[in-house]
N, C-alpha and C. Protein backbone atom coordinates (compact mmCIF):
# COMPACT_ATOMS: atom_id res chain seq x y z
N UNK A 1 60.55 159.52 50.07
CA UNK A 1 61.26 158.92 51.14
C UNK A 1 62.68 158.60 50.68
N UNK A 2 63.47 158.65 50.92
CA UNK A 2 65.12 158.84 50.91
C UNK A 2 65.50 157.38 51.18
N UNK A 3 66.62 156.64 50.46
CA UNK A 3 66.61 155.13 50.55
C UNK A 3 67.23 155.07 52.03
N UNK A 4 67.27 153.85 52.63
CA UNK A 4 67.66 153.35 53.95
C UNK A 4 69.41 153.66 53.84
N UNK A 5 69.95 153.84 54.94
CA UNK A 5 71.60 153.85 55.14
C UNK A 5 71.98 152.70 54.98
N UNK A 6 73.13 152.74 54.27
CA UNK A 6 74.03 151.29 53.70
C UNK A 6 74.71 150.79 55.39
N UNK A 7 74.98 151.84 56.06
CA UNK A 7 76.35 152.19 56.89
C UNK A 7 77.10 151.46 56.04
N UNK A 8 77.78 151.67 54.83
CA UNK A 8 78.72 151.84 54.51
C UNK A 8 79.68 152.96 53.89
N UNK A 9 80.86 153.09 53.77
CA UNK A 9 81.64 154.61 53.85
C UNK A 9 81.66 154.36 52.19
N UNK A 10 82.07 155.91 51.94
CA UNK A 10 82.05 155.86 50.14
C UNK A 10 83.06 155.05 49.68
N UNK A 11 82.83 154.37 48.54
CA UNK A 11 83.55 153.55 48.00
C UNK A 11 83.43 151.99 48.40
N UNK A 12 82.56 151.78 48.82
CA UNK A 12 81.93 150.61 49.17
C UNK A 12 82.02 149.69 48.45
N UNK A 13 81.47 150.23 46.85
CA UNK A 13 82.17 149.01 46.02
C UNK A 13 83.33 148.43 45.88
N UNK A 14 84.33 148.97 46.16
CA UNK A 14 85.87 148.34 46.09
C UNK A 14 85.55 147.29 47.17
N UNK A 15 85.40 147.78 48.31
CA UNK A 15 85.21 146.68 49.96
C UNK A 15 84.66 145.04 49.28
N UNK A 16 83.27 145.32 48.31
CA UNK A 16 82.62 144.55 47.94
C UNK A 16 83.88 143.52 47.00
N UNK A 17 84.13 144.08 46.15
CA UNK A 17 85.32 143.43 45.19
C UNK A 17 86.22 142.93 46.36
N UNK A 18 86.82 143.32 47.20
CA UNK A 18 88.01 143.17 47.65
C UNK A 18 87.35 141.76 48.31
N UNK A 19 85.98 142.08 48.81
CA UNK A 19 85.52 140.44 49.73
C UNK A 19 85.23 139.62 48.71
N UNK A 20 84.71 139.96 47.59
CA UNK A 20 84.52 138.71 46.86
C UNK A 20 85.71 138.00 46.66
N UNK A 21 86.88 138.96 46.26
CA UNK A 21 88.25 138.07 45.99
C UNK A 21 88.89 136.93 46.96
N UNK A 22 88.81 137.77 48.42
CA UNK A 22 89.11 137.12 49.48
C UNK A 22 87.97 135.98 49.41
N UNK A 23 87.06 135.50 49.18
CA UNK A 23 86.16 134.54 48.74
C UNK A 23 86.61 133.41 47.85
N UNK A 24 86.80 133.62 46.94
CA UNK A 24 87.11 133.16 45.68
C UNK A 24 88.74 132.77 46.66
N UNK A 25 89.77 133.40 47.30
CA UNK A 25 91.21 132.78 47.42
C UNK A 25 90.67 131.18 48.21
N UNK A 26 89.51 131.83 49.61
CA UNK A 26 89.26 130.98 50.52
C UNK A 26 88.74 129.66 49.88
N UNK A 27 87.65 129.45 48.67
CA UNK A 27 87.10 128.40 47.89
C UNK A 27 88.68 128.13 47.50
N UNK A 28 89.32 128.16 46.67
CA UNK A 28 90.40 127.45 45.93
C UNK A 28 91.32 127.48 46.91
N UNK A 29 91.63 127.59 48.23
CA UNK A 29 92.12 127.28 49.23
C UNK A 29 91.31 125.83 49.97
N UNK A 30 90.61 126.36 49.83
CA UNK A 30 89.42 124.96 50.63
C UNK A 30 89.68 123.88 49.16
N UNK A 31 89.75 124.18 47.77
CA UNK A 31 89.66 122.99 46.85
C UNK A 31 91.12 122.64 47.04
N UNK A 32 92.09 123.29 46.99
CA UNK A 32 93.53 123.05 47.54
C UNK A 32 93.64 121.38 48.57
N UNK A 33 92.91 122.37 49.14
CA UNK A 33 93.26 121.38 50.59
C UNK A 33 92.33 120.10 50.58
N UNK A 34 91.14 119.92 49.83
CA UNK A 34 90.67 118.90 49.42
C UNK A 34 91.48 118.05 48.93
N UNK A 35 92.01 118.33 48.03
CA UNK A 35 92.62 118.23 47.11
C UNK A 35 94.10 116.73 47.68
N UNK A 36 95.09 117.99 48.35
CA UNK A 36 95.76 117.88 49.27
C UNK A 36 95.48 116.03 50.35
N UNK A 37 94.32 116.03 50.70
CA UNK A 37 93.89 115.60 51.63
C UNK A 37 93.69 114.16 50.76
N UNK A 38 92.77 114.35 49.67
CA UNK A 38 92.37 113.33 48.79
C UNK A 38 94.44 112.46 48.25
N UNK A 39 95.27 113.01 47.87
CA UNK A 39 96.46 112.87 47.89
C UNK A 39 97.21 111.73 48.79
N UNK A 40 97.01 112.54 49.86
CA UNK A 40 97.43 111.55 51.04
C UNK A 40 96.90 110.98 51.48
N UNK A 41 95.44 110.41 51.58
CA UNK A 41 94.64 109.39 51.47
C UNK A 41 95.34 108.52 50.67
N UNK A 42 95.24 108.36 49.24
CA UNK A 42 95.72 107.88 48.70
C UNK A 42 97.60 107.28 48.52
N UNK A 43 98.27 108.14 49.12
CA UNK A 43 99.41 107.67 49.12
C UNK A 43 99.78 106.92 50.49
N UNK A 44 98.57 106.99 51.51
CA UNK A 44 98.25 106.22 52.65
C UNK A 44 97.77 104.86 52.19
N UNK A 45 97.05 104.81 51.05
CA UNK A 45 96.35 103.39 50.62
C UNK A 45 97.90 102.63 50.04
N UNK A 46 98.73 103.14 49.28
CA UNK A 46 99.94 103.22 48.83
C UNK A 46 100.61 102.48 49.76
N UNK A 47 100.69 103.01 50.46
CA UNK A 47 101.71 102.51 51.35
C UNK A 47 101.31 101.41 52.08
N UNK A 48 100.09 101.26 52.44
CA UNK A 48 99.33 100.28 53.27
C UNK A 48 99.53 99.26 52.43
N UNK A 49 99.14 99.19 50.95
CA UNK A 49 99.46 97.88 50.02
C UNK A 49 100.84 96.99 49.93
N UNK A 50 101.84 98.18 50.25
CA UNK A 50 103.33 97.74 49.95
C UNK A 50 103.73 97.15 50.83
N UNK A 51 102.75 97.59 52.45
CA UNK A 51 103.42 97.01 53.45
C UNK A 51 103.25 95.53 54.00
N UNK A 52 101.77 95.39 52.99
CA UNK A 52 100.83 94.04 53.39
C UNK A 52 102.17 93.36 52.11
N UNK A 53 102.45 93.71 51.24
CA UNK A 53 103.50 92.83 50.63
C UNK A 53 104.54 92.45 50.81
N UNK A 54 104.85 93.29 51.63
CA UNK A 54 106.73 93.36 51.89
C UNK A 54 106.46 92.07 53.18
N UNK A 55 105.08 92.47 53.57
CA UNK A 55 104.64 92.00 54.62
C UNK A 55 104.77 90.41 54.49
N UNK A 56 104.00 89.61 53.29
CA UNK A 56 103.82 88.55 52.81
C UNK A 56 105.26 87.78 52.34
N UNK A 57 105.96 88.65 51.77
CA UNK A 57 107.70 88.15 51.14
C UNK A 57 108.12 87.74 52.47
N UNK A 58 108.29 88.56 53.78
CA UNK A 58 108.72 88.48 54.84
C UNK A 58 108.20 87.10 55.22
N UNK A 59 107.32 86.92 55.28
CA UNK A 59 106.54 85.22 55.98
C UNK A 59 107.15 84.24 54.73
N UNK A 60 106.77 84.56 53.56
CA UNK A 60 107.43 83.40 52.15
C UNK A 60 108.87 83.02 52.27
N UNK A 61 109.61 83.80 52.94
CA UNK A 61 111.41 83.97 53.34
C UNK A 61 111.52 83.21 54.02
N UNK A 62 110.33 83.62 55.31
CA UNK A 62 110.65 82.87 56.85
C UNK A 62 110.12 81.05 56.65
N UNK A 63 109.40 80.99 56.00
CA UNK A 63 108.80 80.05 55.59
C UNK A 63 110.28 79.05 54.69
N UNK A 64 110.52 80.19 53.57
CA UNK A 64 111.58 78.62 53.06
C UNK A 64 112.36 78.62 53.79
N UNK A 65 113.46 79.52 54.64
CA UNK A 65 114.21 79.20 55.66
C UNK A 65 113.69 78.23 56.98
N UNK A 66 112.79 78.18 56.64
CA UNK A 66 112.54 77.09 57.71
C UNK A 66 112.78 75.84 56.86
N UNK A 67 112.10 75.71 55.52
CA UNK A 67 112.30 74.15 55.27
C UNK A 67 112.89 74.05 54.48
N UNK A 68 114.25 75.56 54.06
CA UNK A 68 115.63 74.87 54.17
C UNK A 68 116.33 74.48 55.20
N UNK A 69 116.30 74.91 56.64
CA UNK A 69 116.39 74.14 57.62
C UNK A 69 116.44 72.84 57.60
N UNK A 70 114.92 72.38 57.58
CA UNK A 70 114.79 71.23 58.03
C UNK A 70 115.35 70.16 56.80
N UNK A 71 115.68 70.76 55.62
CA UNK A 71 116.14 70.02 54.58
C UNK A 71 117.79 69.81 54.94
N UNK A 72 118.39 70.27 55.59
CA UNK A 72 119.98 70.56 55.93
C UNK A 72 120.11 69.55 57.25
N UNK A 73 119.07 69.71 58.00
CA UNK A 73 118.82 68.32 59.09
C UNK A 73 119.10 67.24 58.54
N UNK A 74 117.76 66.85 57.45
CA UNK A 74 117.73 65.54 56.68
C UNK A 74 119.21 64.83 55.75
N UNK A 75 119.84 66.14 55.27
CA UNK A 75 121.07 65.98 54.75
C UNK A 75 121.92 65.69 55.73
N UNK A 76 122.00 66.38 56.55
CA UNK A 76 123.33 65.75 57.67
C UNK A 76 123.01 64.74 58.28
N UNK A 77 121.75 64.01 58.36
CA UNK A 77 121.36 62.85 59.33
C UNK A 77 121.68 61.78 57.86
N UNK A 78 121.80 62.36 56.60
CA UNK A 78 122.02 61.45 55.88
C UNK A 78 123.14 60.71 55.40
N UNK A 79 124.26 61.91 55.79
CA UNK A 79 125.42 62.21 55.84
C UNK A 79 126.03 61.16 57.02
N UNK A 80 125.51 61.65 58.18
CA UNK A 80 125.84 60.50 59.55
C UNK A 80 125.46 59.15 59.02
N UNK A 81 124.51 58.46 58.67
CA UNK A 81 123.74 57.59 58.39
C UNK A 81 124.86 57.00 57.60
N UNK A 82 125.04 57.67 56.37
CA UNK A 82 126.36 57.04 55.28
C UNK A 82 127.34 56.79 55.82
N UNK A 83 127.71 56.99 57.17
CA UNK A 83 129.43 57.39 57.71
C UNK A 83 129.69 56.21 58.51
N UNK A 84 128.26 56.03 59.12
CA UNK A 84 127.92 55.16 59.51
C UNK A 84 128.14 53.25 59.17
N UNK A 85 127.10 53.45 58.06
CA UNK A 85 127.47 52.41 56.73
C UNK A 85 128.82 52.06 56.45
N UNK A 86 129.47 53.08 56.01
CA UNK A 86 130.71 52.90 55.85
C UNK A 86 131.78 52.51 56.86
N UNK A 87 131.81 52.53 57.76
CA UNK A 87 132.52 52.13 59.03
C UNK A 87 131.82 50.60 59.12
N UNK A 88 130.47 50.48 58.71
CA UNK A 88 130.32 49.00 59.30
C UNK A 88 130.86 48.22 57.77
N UNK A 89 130.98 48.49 56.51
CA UNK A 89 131.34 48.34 55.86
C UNK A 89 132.74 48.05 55.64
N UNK A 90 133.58 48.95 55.99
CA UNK A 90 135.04 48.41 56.43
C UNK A 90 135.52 47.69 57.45
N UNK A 91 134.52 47.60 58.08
CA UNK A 91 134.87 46.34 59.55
C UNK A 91 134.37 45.37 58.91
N UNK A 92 133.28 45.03 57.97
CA UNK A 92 132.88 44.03 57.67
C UNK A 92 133.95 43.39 56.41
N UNK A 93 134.96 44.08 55.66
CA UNK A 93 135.47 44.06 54.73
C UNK A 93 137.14 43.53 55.28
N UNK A 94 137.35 44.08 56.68
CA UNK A 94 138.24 43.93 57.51
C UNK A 94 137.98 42.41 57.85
N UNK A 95 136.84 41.79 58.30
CA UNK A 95 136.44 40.50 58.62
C UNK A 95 137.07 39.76 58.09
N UNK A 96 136.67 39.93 56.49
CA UNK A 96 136.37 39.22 55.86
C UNK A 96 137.99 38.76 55.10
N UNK A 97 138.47 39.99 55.12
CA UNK A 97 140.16 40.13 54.78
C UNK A 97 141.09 39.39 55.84
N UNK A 98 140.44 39.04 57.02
CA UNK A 98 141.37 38.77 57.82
C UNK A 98 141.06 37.24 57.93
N UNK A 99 139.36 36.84 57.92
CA UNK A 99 139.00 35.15 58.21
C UNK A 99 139.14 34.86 56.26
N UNK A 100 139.81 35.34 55.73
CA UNK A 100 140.43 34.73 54.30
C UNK A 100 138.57 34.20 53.46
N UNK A 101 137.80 35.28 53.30
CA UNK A 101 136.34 34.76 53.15
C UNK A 101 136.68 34.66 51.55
N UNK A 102 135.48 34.81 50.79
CA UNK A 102 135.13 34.22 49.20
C UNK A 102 135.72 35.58 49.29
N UNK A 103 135.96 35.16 47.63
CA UNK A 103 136.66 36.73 46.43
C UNK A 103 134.90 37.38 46.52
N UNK A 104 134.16 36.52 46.67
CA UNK A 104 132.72 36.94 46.07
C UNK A 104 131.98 38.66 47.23
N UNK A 105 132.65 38.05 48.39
CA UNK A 105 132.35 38.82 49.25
C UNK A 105 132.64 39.88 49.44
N UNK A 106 134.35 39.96 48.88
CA UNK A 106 135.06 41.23 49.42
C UNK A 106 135.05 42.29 48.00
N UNK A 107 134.29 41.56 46.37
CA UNK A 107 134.04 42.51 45.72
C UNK A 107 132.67 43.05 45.86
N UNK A 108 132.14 42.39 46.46
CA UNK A 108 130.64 43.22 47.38
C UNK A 108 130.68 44.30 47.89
N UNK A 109 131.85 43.68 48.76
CA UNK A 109 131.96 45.02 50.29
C UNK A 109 132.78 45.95 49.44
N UNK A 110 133.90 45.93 48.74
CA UNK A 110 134.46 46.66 47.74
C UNK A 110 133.06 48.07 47.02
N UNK A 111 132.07 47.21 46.46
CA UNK A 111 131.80 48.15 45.85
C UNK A 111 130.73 48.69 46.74
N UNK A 112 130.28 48.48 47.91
CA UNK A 112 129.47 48.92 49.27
C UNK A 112 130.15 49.99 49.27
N UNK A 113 131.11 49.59 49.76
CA UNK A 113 132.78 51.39 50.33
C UNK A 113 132.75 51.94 48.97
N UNK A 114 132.71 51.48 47.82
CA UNK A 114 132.87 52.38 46.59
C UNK A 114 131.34 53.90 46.80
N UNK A 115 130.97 52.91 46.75
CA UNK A 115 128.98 53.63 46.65
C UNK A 115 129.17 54.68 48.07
N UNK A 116 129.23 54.29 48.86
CA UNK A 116 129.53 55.04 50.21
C UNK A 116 130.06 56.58 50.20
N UNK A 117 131.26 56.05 49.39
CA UNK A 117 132.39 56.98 49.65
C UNK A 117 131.79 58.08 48.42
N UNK A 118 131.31 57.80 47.36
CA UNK A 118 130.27 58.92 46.69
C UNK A 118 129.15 59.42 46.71
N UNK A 119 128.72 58.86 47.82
CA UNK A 119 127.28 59.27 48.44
C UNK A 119 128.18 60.69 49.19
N UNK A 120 129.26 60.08 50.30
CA UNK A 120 129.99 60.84 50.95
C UNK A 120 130.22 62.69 50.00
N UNK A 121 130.96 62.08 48.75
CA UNK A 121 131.00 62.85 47.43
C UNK A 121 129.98 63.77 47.31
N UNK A 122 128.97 63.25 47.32
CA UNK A 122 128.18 64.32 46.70
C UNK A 122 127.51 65.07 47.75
N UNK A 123 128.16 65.19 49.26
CA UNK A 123 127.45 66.15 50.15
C UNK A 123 128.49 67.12 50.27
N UNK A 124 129.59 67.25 49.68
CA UNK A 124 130.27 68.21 49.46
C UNK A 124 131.24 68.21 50.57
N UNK A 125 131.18 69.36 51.24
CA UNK A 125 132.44 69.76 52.47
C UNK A 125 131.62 68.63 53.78
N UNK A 126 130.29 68.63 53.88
CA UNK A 126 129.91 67.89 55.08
C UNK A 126 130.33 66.21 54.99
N UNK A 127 129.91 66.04 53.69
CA UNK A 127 130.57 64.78 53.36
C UNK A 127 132.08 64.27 53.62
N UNK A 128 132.80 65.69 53.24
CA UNK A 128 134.43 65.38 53.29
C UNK A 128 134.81 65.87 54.87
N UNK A 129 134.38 66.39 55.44
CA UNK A 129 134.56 66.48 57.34
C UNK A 129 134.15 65.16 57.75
N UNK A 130 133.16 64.28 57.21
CA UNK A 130 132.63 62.75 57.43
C UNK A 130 133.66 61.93 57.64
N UNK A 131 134.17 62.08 56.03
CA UNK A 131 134.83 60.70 55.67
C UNK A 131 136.39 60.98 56.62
């Protein structure tokens, strides 16, 4: 009995080689792209980390700008407060200069306006727009 027909044309073996190769490109095409894929996964996790940080600095920023804010309030209400003092301080010093009071009094109020006026000092330009 005569073997069964391949239907294939002579030289069949080359066809065979030529598909295995095309095989073999398609696997290391497919590990490629695994590959590939596994990559940007990862430079997706990458990025997701940096953003939850940049993310967190952003709130830590917003956060001290707020209570440097509210610290710049407290300074200028402290600022008013002193300016304050000091005005009742020189009216009281004015009083006292004018109804002829004790020496005792007016080196009081003397060093009240002294203290004042360097409290004033040490708030810098807000202090010196004060005084």
């Amino acid at each position: 009995r005569p073997p069964a027909p391949t239907g294939g044309a002579p030289g069949g073996g080359e066809d065979a080689q030529r598909a295995g190769r095309m095989v073999q490109r398609a696997e290391a095409g497919r590990e490629a792209a695994e590959k590939a894929g596994r990559l940007a996964a990862n430079a997706l996790e990458v990025e997701k980390q940096q953003g939850a940080r940049l993310a967190q600095r952003l709130m830590e920023a917003e956060d001290l700008a707020a209570r440097l804010k509210g610290e710049m309030a407290e300074v200028r209400k402290g600022a008013v407060a002193a300016e304050e003092a000091a005005v009742a301080a020189r009216r009281e010093l004015a009083a006292v200069r004018a109804g002829g009071g004790e020496e005792g009094e007016v080196v009081e109020l003397r060093v009240r306006v002294g203290e004042l006026e360097g409290l004033l000092e040490r708030h810098g330009a807000e202090g010196e727009a004060l005084r």
